[in-house]
N, C-alpha and C. Protein backbone atom coordinates (compact mmCIF):
# COMPACT_ATOMS: atom_id res chain seq x y z
N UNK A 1 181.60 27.97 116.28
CA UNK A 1 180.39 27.69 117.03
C UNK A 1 180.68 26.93 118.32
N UNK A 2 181.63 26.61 118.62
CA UNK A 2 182.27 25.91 119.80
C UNK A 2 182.00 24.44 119.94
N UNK A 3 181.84 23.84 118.14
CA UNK A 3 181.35 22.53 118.53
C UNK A 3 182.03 21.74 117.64
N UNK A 4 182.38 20.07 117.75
CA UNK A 4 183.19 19.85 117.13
C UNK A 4 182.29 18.69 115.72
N UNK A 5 183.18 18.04 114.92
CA UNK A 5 182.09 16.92 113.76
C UNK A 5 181.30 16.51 114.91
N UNK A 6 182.06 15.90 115.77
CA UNK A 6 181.59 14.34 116.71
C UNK A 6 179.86 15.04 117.10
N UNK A 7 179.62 16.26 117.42
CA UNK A 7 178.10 16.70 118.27
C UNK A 7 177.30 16.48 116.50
N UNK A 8 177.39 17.17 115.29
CA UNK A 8 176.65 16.38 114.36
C UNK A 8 176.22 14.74 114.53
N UNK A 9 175.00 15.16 114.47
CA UNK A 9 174.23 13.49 114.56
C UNK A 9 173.73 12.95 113.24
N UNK A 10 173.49 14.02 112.51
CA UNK A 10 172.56 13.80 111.20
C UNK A 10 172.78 14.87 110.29
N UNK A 11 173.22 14.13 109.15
CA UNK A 11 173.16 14.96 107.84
C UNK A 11 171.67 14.60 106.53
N UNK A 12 171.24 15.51 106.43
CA UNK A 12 170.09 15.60 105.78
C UNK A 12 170.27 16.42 104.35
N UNK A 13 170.27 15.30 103.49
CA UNK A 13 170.88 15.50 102.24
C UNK A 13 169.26 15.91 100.98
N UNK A 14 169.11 17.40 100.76
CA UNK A 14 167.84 17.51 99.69
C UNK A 14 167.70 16.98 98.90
N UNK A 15 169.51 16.26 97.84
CA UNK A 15 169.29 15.52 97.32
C UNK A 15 170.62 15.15 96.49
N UNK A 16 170.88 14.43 95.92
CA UNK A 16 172.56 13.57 96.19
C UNK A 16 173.32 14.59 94.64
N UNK A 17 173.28 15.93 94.41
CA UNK A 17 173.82 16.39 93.68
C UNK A 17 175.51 16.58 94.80
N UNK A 18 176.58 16.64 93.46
CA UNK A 18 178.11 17.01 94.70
C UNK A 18 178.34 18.16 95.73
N UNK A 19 177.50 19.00 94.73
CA UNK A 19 177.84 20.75 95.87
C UNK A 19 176.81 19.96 97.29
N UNK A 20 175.99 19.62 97.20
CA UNK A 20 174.97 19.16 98.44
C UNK A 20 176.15 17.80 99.28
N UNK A 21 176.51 16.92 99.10
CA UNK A 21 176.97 15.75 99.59
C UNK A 21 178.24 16.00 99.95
N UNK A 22 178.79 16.62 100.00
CA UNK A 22 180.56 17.42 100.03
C UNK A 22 180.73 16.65 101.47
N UNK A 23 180.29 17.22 102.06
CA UNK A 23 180.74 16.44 103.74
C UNK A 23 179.94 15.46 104.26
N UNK A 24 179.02 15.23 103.85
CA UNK A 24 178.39 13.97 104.32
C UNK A 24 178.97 12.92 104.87
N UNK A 25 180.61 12.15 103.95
CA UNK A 25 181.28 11.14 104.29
C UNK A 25 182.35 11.42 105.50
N UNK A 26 182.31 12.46 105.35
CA UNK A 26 183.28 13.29 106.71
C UNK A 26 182.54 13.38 108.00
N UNK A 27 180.98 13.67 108.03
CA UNK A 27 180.66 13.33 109.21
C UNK A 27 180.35 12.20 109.63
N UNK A 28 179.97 11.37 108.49
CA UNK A 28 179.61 9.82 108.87
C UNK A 28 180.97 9.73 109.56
N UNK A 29 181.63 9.40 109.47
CA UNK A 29 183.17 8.72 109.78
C UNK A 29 183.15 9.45 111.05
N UNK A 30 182.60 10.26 111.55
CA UNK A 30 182.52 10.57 112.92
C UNK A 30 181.33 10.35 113.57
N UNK A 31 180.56 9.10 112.99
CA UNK A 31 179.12 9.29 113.13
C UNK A 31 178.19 9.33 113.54
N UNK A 32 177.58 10.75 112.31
CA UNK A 32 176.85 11.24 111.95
C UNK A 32 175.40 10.00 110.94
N UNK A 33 174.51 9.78 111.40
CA UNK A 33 174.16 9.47 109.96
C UNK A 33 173.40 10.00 108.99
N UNK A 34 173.89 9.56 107.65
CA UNK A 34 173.20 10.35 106.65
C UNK A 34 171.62 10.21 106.00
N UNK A 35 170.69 11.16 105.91
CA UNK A 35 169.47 10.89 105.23
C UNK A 35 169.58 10.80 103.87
N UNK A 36 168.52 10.52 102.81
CA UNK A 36 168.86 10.96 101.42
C UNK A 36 167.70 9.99 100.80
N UNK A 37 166.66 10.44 99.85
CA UNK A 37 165.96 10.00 99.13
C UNK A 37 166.39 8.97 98.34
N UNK A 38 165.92 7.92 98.31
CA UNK A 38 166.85 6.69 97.63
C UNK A 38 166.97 7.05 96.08
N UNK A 39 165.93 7.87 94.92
CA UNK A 39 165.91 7.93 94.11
C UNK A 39 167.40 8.47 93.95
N UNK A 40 168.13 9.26 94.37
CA UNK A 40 169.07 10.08 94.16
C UNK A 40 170.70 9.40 94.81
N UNK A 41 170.39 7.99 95.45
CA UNK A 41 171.09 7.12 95.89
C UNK A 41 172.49 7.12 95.11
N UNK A 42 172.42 6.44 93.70
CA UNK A 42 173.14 6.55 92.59
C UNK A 42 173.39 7.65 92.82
N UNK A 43 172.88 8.54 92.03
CA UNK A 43 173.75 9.90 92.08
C UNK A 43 174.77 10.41 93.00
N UNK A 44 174.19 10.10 94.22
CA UNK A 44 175.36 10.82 94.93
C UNK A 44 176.55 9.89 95.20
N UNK A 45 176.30 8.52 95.13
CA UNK A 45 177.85 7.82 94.80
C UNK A 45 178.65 8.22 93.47
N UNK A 46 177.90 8.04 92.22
CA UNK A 46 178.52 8.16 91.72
C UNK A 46 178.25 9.67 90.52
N UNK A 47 178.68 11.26 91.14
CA UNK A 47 178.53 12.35 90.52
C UNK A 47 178.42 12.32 89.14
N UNK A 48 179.17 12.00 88.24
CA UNK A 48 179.69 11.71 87.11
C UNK A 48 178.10 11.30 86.38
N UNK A 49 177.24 10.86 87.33
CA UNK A 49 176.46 10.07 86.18
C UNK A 49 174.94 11.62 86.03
N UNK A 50 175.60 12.64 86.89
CA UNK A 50 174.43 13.83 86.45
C UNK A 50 173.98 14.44 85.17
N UNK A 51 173.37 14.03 84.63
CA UNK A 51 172.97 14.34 83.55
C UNK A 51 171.87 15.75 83.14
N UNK A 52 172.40 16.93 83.60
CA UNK A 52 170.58 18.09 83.23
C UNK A 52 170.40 17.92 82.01
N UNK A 53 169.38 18.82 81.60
CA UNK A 53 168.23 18.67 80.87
C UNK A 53 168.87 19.35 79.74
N UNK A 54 169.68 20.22 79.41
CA UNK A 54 170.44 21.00 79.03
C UNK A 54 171.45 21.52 79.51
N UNK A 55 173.00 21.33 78.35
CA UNK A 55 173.94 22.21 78.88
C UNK A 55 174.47 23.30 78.46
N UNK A 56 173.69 23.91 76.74
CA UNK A 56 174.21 25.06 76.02
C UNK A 56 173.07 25.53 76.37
N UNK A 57 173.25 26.88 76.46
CA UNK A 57 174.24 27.86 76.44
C UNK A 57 174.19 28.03 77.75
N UNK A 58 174.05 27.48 78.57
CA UNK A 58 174.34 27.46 80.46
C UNK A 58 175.74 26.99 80.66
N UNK A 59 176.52 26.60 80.24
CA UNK A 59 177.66 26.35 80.62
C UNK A 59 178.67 27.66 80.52
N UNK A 60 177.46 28.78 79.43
CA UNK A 60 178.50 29.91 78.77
C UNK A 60 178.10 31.14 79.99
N UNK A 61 177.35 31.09 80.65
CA UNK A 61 176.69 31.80 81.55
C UNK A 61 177.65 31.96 82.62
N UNK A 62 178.00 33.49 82.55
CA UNK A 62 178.88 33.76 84.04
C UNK A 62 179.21 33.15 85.28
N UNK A 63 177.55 32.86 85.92
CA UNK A 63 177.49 32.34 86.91
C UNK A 63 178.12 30.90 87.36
N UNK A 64 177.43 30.54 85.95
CA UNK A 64 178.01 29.07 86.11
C UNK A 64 179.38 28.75 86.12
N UNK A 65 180.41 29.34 84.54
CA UNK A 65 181.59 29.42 85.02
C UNK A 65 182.20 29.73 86.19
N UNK A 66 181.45 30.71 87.22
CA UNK A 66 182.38 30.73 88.29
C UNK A 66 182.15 29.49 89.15
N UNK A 67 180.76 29.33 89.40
CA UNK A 67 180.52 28.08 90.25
C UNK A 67 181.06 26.67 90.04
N UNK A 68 181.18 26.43 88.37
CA UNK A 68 182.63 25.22 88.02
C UNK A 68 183.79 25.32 88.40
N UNK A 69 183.94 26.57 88.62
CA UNK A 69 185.66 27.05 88.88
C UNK A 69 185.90 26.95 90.68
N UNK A 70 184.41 27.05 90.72
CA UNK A 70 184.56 27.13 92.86
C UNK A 70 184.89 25.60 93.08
N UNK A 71 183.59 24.61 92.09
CA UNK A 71 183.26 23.46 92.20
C UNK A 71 184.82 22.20 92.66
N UNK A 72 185.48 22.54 91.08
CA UNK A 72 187.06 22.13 90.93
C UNK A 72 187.72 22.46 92.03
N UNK A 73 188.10 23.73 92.39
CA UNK A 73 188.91 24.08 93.41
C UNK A 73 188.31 23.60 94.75
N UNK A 74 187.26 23.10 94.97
CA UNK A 74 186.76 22.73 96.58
C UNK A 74 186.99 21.02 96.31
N UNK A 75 187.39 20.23 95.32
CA UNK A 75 187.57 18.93 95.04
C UNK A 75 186.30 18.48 94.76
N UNK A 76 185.55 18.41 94.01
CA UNK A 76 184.05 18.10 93.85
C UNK A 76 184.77 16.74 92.59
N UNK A 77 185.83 17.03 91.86
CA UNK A 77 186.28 16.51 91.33
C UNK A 77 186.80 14.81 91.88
N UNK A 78 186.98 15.13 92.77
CA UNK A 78 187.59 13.67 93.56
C UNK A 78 186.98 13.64 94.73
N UNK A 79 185.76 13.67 95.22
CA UNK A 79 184.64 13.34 95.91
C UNK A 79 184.92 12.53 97.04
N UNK A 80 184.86 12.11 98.03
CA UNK A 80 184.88 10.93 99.15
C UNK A 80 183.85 10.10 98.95
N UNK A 81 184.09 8.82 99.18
CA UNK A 81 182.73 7.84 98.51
C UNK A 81 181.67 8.04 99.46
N UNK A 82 180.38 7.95 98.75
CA UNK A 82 179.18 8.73 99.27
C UNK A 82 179.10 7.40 100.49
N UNK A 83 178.83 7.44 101.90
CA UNK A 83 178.37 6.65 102.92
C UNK A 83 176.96 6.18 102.59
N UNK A 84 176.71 4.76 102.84
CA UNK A 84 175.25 4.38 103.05
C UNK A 84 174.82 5.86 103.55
N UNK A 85 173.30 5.64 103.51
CA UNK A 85 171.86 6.55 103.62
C UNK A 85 170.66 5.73 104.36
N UNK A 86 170.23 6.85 105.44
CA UNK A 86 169.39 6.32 105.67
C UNK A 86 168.49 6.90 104.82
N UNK A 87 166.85 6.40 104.31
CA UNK A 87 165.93 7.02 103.47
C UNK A 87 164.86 7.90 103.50
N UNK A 88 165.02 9.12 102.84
CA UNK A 88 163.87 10.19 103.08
C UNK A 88 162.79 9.36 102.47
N UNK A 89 161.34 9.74 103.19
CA UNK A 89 160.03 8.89 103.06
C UNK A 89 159.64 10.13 102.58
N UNK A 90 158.58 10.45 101.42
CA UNK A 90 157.47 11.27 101.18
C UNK A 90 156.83 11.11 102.61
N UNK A 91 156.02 12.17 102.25
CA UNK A 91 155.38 12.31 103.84
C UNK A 91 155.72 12.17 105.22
N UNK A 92 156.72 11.61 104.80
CA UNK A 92 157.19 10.81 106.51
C UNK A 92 157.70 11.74 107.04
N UNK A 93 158.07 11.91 108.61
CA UNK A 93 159.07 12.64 109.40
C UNK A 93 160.23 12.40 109.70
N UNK A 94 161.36 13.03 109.32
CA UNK A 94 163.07 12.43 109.57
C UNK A 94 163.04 12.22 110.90
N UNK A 95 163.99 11.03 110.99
CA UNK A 95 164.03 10.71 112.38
C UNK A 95 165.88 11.48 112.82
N UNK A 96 165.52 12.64 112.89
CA UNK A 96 167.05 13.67 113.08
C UNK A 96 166.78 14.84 113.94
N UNK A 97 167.37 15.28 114.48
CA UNK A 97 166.93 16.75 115.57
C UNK A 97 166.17 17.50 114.71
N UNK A 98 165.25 17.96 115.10
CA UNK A 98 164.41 19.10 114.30
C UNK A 98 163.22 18.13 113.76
N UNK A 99 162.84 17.01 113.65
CA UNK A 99 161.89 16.26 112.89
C UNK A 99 161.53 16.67 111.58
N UNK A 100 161.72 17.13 110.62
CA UNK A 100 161.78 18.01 109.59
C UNK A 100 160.65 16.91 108.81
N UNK A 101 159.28 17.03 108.26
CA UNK A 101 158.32 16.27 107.13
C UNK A 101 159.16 16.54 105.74
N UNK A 102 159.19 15.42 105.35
CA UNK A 102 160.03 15.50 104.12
C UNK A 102 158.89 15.25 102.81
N UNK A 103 158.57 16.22 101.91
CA UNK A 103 158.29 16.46 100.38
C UNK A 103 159.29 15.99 99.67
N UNK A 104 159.10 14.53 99.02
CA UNK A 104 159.76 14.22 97.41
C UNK A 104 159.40 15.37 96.54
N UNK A 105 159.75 15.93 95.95
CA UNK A 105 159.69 17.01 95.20
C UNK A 105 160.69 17.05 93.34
N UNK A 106 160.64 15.92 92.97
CA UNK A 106 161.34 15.59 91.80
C UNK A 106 161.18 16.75 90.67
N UNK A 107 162.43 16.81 89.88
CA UNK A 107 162.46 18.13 89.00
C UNK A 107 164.03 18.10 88.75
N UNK A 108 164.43 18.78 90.05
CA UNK A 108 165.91 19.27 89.42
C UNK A 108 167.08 17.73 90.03
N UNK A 109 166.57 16.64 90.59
CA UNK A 109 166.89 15.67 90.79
C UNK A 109 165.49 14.69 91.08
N UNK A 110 166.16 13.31 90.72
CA UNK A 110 164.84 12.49 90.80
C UNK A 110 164.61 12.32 92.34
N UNK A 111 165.15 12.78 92.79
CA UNK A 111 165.17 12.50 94.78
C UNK A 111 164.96 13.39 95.37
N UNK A 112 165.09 14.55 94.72
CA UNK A 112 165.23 16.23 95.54
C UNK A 112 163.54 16.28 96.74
N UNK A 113 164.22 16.82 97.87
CA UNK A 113 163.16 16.91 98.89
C UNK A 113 162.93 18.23 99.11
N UNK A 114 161.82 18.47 99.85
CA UNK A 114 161.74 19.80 100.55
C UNK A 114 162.03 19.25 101.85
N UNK A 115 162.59 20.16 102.91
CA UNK A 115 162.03 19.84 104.23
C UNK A 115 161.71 20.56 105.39
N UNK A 116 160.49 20.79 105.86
CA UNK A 116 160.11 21.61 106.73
C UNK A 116 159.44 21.40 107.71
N UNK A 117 160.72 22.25 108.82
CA UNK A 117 160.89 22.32 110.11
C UNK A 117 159.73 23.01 111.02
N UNK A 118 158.38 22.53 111.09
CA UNK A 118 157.26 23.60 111.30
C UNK A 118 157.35 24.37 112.69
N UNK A 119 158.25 23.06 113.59
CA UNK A 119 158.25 23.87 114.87
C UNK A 119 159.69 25.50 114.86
N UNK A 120 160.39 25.37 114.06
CA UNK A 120 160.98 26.32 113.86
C UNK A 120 160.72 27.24 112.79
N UNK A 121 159.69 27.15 112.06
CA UNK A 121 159.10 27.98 110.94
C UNK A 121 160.24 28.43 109.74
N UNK A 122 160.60 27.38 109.00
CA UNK A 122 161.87 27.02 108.26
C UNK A 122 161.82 26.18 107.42
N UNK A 123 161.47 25.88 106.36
CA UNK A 123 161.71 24.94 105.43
C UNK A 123 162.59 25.21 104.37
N UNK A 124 163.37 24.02 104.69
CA UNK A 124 164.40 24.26 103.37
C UNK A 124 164.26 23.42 102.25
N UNK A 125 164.25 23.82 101.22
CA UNK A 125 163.84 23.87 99.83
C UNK A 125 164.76 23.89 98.80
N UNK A 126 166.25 23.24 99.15
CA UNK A 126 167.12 22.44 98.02
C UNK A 126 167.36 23.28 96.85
N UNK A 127 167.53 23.10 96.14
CA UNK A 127 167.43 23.19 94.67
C UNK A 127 166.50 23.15 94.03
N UNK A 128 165.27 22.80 94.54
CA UNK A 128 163.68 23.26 93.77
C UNK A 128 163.74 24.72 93.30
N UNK A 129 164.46 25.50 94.19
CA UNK A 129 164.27 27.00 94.40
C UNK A 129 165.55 27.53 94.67
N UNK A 130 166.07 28.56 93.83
CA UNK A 130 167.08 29.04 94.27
C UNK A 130 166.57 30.83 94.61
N UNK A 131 167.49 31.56 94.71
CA UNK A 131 167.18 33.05 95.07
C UNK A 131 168.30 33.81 94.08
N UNK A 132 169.14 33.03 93.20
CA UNK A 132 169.70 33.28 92.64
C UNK A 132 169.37 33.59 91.07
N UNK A 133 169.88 34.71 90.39
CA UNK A 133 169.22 34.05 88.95
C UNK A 133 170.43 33.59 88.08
N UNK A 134 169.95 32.83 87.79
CA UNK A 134 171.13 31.30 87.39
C UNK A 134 172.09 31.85 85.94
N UNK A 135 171.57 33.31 85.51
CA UNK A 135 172.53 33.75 84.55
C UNK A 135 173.69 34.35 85.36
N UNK A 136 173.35 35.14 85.73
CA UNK A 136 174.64 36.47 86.52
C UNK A 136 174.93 35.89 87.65
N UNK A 137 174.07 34.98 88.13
CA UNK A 137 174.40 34.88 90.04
C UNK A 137 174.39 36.08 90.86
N UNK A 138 173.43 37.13 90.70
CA UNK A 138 172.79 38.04 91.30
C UNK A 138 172.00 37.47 92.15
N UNK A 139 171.42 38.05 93.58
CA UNK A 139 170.46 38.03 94.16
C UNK A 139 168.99 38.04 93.08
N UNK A 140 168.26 37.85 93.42
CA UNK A 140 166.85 37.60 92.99
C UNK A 140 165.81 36.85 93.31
N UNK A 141 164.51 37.08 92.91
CA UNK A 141 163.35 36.23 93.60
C UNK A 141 163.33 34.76 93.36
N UNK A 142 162.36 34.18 94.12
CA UNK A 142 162.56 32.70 94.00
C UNK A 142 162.28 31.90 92.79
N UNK A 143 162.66 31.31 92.32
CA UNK A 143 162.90 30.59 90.97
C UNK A 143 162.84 29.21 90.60
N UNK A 144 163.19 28.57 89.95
CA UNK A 144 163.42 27.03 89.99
C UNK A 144 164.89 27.44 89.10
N UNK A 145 165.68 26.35 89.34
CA UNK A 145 167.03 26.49 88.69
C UNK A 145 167.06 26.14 87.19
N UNK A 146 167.95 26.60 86.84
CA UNK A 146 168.16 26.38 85.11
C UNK A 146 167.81 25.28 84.38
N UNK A 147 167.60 25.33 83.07
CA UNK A 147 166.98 23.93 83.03
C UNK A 147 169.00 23.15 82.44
N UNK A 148 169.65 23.94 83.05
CA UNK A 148 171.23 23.34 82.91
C UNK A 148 171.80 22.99 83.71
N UNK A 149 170.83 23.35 84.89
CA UNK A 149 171.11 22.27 86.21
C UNK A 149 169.78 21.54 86.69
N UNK A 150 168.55 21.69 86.33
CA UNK A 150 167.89 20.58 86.58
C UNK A 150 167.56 19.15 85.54
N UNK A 151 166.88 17.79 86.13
CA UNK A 151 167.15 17.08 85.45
C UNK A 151 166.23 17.10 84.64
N UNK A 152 164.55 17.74 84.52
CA UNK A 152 163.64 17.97 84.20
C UNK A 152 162.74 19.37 84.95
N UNK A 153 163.00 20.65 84.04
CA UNK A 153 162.47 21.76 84.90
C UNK A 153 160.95 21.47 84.64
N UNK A 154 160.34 20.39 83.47
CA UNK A 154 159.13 20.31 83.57
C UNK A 154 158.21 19.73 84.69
N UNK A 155 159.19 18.89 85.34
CA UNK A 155 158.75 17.74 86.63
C UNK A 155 158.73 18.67 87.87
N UNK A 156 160.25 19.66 87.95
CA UNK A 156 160.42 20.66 88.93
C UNK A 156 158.90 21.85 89.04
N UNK A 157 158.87 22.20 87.80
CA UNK A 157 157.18 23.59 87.77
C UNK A 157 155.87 22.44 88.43
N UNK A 158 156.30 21.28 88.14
CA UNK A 158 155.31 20.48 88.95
C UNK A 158 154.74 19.71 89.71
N UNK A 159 156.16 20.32 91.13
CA UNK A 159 156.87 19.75 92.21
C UNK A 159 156.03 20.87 93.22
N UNK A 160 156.06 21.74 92.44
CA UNK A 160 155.74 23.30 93.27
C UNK A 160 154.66 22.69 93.88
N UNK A 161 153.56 22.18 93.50
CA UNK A 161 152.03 22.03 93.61
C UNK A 161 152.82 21.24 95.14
N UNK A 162 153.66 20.56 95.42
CA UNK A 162 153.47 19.64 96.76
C UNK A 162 154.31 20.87 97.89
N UNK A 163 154.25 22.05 98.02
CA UNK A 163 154.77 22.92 98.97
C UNK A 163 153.00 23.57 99.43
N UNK A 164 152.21 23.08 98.38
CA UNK A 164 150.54 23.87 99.08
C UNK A 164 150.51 23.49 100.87
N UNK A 165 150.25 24.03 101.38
CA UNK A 165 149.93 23.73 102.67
C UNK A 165 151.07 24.03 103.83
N UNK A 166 152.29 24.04 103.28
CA UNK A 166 153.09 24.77 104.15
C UNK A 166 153.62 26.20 104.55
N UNK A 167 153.18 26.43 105.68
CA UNK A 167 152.74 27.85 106.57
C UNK A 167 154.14 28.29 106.71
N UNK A 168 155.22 28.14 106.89
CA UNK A 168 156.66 28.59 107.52
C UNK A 168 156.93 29.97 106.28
N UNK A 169 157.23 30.78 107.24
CA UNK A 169 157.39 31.77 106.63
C UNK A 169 159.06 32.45 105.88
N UNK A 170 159.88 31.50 106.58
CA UNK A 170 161.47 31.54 106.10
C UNK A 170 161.51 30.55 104.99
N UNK A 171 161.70 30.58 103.86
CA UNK A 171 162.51 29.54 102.71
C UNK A 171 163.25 29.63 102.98
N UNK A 172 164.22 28.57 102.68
CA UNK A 172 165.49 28.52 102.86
C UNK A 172 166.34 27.56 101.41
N UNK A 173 166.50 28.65 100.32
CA UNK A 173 167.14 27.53 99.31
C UNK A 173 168.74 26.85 99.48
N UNK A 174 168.76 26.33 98.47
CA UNK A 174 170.23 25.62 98.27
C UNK A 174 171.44 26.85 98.03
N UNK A 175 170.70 27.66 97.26
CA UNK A 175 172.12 28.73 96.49
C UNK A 175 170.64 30.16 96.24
N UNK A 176 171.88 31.02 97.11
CA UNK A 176 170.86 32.66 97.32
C UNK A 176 170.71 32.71 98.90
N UNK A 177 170.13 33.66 98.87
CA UNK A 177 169.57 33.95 100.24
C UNK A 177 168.15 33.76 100.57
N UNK A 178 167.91 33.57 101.93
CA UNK A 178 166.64 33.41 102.52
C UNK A 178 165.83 33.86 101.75
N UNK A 179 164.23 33.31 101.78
CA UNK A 179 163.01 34.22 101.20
C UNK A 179 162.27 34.37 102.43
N UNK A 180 162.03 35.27 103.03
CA UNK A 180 161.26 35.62 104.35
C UNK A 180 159.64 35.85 103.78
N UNK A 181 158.96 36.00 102.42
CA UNK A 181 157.92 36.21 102.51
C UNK A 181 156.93 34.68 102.28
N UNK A 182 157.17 33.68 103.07
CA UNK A 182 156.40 32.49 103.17
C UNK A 182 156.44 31.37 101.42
N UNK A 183 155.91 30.15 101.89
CA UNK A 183 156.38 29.60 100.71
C UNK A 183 155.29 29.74 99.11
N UNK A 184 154.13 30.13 99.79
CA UNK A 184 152.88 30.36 98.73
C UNK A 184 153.79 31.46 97.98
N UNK A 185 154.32 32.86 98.39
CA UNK A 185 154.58 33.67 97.58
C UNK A 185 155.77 33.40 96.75
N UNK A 186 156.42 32.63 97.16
CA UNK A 186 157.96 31.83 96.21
C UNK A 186 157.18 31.11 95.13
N UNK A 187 156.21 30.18 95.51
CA UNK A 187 155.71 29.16 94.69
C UNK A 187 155.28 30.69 93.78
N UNK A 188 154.61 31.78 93.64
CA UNK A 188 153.83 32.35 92.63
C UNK A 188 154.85 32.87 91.64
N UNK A 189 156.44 33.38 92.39
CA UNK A 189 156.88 34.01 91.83
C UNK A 189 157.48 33.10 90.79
N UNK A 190 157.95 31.95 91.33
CA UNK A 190 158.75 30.78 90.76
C UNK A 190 158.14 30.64 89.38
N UNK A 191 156.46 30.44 89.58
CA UNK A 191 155.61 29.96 88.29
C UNK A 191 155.52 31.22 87.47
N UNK A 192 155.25 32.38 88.04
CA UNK A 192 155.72 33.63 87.04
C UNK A 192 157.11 33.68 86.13
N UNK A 193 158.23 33.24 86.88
CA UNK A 193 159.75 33.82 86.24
C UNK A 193 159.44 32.50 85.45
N UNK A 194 159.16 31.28 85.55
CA UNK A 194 158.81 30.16 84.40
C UNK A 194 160.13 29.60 84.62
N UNK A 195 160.54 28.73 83.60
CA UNK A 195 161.85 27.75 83.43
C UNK A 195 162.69 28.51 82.10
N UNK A 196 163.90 28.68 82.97
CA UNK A 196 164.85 29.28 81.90
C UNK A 196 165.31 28.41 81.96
């Protein structure tokens, strides 16, 4: 892209799981500073203490094996210590390029945010929602993640209710591809496919 760490100003963390926080301490150190919901503070210092809701029979699930096997090999294992945070506010607006309104959205972490970018018609949507389906790691419609990677999929089905009112027509999850048909129709499909 012709640009180097040092032009990053701000890392905006959905919420302090390891696949999300990977570089965070790498741009601070050139810094960058980092956002991050304080609930999820802990967590992202210290990984180890993630606990989902369930781990049988999701650990036996294709997908997942490969994504442990990516996880290990990218060092998720020996982590860089998570940098202070500055704090995502419910409601509030990040103070980072793009002004992004940040949704607490608790479920698949106690911190997990939405955040959407209205002047660029973009909200990205973390791990509330993946596009993936969390058995095969196929493409698929929008979802909430396993209940073997969230910390409560019951809190997550009732996180959805705080995306009412946002118009942006790109989702943008954590793991999958874009959803281009706006966030009302993710939220319907999400509550249709239910919590696996």
């Amino acid at each position: 892209m012709g640009r180097s760490r040092k032009d990053v100003r701000a890392v905006v963390l959905t919420h302090g799981h390891i696949d999300h926080i990977g570089m965070a301490a790498t741009f601070a150190k050139s810094g960058a500073t980092v956002h991050l919901h304080p609930a999820d503070a802990e967590l992202a210092a210290k990984p180890n203490t993630n606990k989902p809701e369930k781990t049988l029979p999701y650990l036996l699930f294709p997908a997942t094996v490969a994504f442990v096997g990516h996880a290990i090999r990218s060092g998720a294992t020996k982590p860089d210590p998570m940098p202070p945070s500055v704090p995502l506010v419910d409601g509030g607006t990040a103070d980072v390029p793009g002004r992004p309104l940040v949704r607490h959205v608790p479920g698949h972490t106690d911190g997990s945010c939405v955040l959407e970018f209205r002047d660029h018609g973009v909200t990205f949507v973390g791990d509330l929602l993946c596009t993936i389906e969390p058995r095969l790691g196929r493409g698929d419609d929008p979802q909430l993640q396993s209940r073997g990677s969230n910390k409560n999929s019951n809190v997550a089905m009732q996180s959805l209710d705080k995306l009412v009112g946002i118009e942006t027509k790109v989702v943008l999850p954590g793991h999958g591809n874009p959803w281009r048909d706006g966030i009302d129709a993710a939220v319907m499909t999400a509550r249709r496919i239910g919590c696996r």
